[in-house]
N, C-alpha and C. Protein backbone atom coordinates (compact mmCIF):
# COMPACT_ATOMS: atom_id res chain seq x y z
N UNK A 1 0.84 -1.17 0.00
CA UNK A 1 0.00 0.00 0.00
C UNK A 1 0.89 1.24 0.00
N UNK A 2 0.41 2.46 -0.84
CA UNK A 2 1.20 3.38 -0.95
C UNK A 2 0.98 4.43 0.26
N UNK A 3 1.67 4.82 0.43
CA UNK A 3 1.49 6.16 1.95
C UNK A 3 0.57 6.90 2.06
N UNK A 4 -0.09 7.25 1.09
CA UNK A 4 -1.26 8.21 0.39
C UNK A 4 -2.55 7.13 0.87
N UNK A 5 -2.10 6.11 0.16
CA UNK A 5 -3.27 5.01 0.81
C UNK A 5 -3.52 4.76 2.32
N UNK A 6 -2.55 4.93 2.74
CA UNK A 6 -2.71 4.67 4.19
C UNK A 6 -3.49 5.77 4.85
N UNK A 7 -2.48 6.94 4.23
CA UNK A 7 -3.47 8.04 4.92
C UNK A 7 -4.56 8.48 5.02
N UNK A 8 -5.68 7.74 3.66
CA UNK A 8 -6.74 8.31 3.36
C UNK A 8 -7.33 7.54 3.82
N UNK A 9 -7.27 6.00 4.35
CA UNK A 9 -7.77 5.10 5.04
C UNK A 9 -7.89 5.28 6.62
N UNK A 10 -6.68 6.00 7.01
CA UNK A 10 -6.70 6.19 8.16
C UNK A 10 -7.87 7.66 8.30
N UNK A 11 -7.83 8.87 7.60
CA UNK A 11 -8.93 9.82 7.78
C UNK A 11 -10.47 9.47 7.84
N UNK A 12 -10.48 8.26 6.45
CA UNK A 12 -11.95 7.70 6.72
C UNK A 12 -12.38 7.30 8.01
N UNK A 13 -11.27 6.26 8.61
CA UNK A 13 -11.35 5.80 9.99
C UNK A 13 -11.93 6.64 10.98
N UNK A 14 -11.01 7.90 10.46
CA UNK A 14 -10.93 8.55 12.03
C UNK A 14 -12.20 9.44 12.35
N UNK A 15 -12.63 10.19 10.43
CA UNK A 15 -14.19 10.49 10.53
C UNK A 15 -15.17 9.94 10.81
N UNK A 16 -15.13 8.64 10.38
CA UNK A 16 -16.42 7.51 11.09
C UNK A 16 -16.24 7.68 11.81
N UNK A 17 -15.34 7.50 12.74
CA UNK A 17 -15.44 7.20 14.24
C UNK A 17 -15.87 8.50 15.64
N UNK A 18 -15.49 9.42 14.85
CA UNK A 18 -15.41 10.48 15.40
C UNK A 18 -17.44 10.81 15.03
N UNK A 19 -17.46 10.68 14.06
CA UNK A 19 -19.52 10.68 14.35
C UNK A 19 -20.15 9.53 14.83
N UNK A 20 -19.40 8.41 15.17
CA UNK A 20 -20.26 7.90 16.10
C UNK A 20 -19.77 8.04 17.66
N UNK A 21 -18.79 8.79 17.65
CA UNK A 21 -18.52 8.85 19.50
C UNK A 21 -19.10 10.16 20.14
N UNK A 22 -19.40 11.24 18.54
CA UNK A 22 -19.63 12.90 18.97
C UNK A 22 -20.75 12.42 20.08
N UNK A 23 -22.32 11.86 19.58
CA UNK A 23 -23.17 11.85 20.58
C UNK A 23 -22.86 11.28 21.85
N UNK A 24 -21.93 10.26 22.15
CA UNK A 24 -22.05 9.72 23.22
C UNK A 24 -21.70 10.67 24.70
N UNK A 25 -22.43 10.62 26.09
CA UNK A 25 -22.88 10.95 26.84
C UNK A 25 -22.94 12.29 26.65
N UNK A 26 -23.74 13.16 25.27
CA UNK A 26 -24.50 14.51 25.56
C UNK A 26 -25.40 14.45 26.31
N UNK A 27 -25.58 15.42 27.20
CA UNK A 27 -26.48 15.88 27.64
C UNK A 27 -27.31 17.08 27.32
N UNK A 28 -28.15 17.69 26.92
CA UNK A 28 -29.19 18.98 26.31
C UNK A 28 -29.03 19.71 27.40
N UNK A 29 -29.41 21.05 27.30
CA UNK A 29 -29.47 22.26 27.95
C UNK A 29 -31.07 21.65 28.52
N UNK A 30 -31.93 21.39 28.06
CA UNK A 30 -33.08 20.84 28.69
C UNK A 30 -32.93 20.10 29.38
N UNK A 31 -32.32 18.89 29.11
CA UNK A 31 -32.27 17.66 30.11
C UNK A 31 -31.95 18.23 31.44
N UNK A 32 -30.87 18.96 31.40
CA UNK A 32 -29.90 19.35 32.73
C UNK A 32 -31.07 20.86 33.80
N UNK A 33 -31.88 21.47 32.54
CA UNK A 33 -32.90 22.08 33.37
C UNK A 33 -31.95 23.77 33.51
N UNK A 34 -31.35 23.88 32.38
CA UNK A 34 -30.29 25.50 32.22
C UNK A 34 -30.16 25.50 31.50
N UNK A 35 -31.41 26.09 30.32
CA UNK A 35 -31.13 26.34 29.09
C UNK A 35 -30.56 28.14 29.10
N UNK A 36 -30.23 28.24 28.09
CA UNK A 36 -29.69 29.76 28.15
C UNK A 36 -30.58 30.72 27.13
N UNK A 37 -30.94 31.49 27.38
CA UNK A 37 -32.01 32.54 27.05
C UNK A 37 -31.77 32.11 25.38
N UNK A 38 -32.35 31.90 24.19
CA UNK A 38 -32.13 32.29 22.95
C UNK A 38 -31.28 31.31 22.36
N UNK A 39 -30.97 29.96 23.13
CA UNK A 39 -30.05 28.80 22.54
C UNK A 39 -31.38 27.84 22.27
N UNK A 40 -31.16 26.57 21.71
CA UNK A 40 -31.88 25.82 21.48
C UNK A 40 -31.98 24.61 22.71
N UNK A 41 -33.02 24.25 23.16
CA UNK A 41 -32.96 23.60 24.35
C UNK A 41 -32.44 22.26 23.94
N UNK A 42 -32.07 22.17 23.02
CA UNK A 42 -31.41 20.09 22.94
C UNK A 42 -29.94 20.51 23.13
N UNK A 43 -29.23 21.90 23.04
CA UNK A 43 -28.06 22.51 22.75
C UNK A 43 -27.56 21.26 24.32
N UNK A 44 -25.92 21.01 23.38
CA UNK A 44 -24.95 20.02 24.73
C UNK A 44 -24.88 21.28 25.59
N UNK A 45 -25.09 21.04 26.86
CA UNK A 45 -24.27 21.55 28.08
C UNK A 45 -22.98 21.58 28.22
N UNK A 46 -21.79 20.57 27.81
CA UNK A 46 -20.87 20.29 27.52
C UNK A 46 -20.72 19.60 26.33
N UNK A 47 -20.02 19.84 25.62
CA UNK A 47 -19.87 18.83 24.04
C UNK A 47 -18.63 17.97 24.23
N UNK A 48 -17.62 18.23 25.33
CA UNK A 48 -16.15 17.81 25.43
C UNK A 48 -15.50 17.12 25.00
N UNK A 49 -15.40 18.03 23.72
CA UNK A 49 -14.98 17.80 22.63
C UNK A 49 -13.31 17.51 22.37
N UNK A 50 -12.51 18.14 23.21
CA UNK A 50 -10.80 17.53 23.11
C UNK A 50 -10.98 16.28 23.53
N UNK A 51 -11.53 15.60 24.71
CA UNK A 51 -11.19 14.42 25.19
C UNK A 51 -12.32 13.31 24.11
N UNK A 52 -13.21 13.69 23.33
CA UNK A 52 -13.99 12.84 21.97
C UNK A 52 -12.56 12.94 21.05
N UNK A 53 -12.22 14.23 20.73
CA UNK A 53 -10.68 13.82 19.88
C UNK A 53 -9.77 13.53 20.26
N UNK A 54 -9.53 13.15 21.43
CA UNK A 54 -8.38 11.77 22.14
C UNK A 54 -9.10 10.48 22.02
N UNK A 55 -10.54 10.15 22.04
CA UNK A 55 -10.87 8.94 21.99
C UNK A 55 -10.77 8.60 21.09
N UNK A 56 -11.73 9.75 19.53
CA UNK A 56 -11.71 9.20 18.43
C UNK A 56 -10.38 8.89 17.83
N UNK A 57 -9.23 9.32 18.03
CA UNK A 57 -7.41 9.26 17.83
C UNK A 57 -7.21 7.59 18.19
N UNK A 58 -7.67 7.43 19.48
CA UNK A 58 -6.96 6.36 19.99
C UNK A 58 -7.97 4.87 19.21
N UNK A 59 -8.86 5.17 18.98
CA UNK A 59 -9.66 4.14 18.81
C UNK A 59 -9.69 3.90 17.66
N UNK A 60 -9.30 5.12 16.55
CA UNK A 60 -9.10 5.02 15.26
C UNK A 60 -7.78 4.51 14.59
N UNK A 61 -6.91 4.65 15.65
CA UNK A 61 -5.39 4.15 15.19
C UNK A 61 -5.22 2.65 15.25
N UNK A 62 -6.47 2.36 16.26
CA UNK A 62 -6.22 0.43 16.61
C UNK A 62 -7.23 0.24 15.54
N UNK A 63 -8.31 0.13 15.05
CA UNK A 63 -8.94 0.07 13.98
C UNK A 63 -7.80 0.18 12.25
N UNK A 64 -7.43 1.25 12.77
CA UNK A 64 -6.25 1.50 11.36
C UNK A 64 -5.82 0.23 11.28
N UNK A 65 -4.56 -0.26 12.03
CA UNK A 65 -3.63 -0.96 12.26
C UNK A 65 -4.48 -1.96 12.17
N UNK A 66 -5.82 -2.54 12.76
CA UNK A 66 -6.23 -3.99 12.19
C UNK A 66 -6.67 -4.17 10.52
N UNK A 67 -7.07 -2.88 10.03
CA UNK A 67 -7.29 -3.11 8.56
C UNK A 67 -6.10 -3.27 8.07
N UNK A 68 -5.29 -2.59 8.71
CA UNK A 68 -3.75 -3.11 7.68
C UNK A 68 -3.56 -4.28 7.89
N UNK A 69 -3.00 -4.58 8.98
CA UNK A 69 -2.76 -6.06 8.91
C UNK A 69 -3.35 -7.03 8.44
N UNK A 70 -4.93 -7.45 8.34
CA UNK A 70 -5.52 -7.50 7.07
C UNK A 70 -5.36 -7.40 6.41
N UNK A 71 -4.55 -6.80 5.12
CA UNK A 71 -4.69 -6.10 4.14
C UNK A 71 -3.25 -6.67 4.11
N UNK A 72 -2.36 -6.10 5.22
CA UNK A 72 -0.69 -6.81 4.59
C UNK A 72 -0.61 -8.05 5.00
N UNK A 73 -1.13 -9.15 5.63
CA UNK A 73 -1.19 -10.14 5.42
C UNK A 73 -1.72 -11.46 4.27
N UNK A 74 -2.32 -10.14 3.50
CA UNK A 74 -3.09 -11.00 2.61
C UNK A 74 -4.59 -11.71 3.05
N UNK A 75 -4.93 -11.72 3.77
CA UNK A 75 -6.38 -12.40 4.42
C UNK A 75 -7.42 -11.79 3.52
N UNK A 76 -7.28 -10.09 3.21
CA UNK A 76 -7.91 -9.57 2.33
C UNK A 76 -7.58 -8.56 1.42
N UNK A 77 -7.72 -8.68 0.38
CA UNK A 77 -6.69 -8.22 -0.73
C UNK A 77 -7.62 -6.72 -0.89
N UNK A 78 -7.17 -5.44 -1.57
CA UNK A 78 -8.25 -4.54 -2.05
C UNK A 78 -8.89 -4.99 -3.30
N UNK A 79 -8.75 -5.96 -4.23
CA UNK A 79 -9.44 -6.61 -5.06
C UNK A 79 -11.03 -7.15 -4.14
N UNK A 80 -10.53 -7.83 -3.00
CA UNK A 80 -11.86 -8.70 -2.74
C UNK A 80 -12.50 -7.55 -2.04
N UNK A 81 -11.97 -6.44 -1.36
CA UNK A 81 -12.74 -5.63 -0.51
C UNK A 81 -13.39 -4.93 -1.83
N UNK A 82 -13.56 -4.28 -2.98
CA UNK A 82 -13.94 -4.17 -4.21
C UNK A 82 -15.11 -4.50 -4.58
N UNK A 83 -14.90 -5.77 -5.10
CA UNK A 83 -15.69 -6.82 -5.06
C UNK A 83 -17.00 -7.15 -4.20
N UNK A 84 -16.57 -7.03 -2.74
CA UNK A 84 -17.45 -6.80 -1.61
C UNK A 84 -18.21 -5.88 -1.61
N UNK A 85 -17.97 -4.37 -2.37
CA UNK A 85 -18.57 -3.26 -2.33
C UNK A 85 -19.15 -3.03 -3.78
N UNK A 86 -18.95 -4.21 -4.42
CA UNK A 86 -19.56 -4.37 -5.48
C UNK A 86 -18.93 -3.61 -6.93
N UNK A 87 -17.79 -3.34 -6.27
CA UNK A 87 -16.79 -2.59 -7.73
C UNK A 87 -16.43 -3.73 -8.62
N UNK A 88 -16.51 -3.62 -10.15
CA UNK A 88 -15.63 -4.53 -10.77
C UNK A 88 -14.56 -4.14 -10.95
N UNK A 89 -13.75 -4.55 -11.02
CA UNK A 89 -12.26 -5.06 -10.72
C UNK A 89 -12.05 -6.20 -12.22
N UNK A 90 -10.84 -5.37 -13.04
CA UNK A 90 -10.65 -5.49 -13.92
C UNK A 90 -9.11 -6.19 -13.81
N UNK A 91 -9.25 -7.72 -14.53
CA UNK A 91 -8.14 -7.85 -14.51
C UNK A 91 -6.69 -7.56 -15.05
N UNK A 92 -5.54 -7.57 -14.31
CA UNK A 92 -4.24 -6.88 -14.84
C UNK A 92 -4.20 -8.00 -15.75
């Protein structure tokens, strides 16, 4: 895999991951019962958001590293992942 490849694999990673961790434990300006004059009451109370981009970092780099190894072991080639996603794949 070329370096370029890696990297763009690793950004996909790290964007997925990073929208499915944003919601986890928000809380709303409603829920908590302190909304602020003129905000929207679902608005996070806290969004804490550096320590979501330490999780999404850490959780995305072990995810990275298992698709590679996958991938440099041969178990799954980018032909069959292709294939899987329904690309044809033309032979060399």
């Amino acid at each position: 895999m070329s370096p370029f490849s890696l990297f763009v694999m690793y950004l996909l990673i790290w964007w997925v991951t990073l929208f499915a961790i944003l919601p986890v434990g928000i809380r709303g300006q409603a829920e908590e019962g302190d909304v602020v004059k003129g905000s929207e009451p679902g608005a996070p109370v806290d969004s804490n958001i550096k320590n979501k981009f330490k999780l999404t970092t850490l959780i995305a780099t072990c995810l990275w590293a298992v698709v590679c190894a996958i991938i440099w072991t041969g178990a799954v080639s980018w032909d069959q992942l292709g294939a899987l996603m329904g690309i044809k794949v033309t032979p060399k």
